[in-house]
Protein backbone atom coordinates (compact mmCIF):
# COMPACT_ATOMS: atom_id res chain seq x y z
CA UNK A 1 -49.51 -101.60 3.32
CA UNK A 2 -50.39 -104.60 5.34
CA UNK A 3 -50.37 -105.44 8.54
CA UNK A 4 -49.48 -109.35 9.18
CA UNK A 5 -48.25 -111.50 12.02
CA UNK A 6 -44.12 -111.36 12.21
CA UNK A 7 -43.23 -115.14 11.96
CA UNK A 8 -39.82 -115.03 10.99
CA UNK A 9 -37.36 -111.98 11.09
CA UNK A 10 -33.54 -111.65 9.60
CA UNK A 11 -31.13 -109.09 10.04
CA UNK A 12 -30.54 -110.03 6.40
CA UNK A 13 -33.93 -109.03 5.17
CA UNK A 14 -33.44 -105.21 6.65
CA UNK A 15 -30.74 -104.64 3.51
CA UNK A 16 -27.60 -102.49 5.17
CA UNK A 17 -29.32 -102.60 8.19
CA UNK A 18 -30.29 -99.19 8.40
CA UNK A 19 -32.97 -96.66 7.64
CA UNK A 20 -34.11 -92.85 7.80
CA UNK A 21 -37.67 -91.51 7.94
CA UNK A 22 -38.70 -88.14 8.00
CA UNK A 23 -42.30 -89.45 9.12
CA UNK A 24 -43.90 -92.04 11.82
CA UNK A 25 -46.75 -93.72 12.17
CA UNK A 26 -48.86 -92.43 15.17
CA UNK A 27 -50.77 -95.24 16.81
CA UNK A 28 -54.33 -95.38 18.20
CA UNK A 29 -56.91 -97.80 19.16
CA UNK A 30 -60.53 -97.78 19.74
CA UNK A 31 -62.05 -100.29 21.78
CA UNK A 32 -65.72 -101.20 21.95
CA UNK A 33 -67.98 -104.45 23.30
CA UNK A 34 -67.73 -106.42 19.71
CA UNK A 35 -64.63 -104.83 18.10
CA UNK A 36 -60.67 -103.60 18.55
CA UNK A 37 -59.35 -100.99 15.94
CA UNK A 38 -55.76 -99.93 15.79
CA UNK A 39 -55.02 -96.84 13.45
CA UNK A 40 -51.46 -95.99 11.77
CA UNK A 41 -51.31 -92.39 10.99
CA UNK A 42 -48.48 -90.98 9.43
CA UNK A 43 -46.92 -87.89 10.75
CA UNK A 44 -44.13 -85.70 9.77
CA UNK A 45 -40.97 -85.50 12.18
CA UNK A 46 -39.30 -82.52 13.13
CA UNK A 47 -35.80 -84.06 12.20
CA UNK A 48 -34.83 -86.74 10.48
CA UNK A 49 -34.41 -90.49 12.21
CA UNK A 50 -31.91 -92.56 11.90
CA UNK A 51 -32.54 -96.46 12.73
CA UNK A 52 -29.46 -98.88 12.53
CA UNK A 53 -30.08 -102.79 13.68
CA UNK A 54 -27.27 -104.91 14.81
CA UNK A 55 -27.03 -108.65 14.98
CA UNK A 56 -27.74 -108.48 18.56
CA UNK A 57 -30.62 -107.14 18.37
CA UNK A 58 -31.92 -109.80 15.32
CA UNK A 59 -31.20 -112.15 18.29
CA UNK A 60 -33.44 -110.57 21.14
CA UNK A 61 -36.21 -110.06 18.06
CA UNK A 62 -36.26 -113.52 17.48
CA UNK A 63 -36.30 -114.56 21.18
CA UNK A 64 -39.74 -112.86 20.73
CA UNK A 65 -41.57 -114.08 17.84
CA UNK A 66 -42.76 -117.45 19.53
CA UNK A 67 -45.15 -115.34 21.56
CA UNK A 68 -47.02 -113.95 19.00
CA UNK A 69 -47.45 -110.57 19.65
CA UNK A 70 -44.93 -109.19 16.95
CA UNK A 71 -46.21 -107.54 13.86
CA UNK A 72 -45.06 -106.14 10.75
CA UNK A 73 -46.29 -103.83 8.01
CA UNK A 74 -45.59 -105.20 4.65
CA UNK A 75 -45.59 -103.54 1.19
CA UNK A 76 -45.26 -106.27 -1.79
CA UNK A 77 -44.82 -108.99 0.66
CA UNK A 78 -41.07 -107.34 1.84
């Protein structure tokens, strides 16, 4: 998995616009005089998640973008 800037995001790219996960990724960061690290540690869930994305919300994302705080992880470039 890779991290990478978001530059462009479709509703089109998510596939039937839905997922489930049975894990997330648990965030941390360390911080130090020379160096920022941000950790991704995956974690079971009690129950299962549902995630469904609507075109409104593709709208809002891409509102977003241009300030260049949005990230995505990426497997095989998708």
């Amino acid at each position: 998995m890779e991290i990478k800037k978001l530059s462009k995001y479709s509703i089109d790219s998510l596939g039937d616009y839905s997922y489930t996960s049975r894990f997330k990724y648990q965030v941390s960061k360390t911080i130090d005089e020379n160096e920022l690290s941000i950790t991704l540690k995956k974690v079971p869930l009690e129950k299962e998640y549902n995630k469904s994305y609507t075109t409104d919300q593709s709208d809002r994302y891409n509102l977003l973008l241009p300030m260049g705080y949005s990230f995505g992880a990426y497997e095989d470039d998708n």
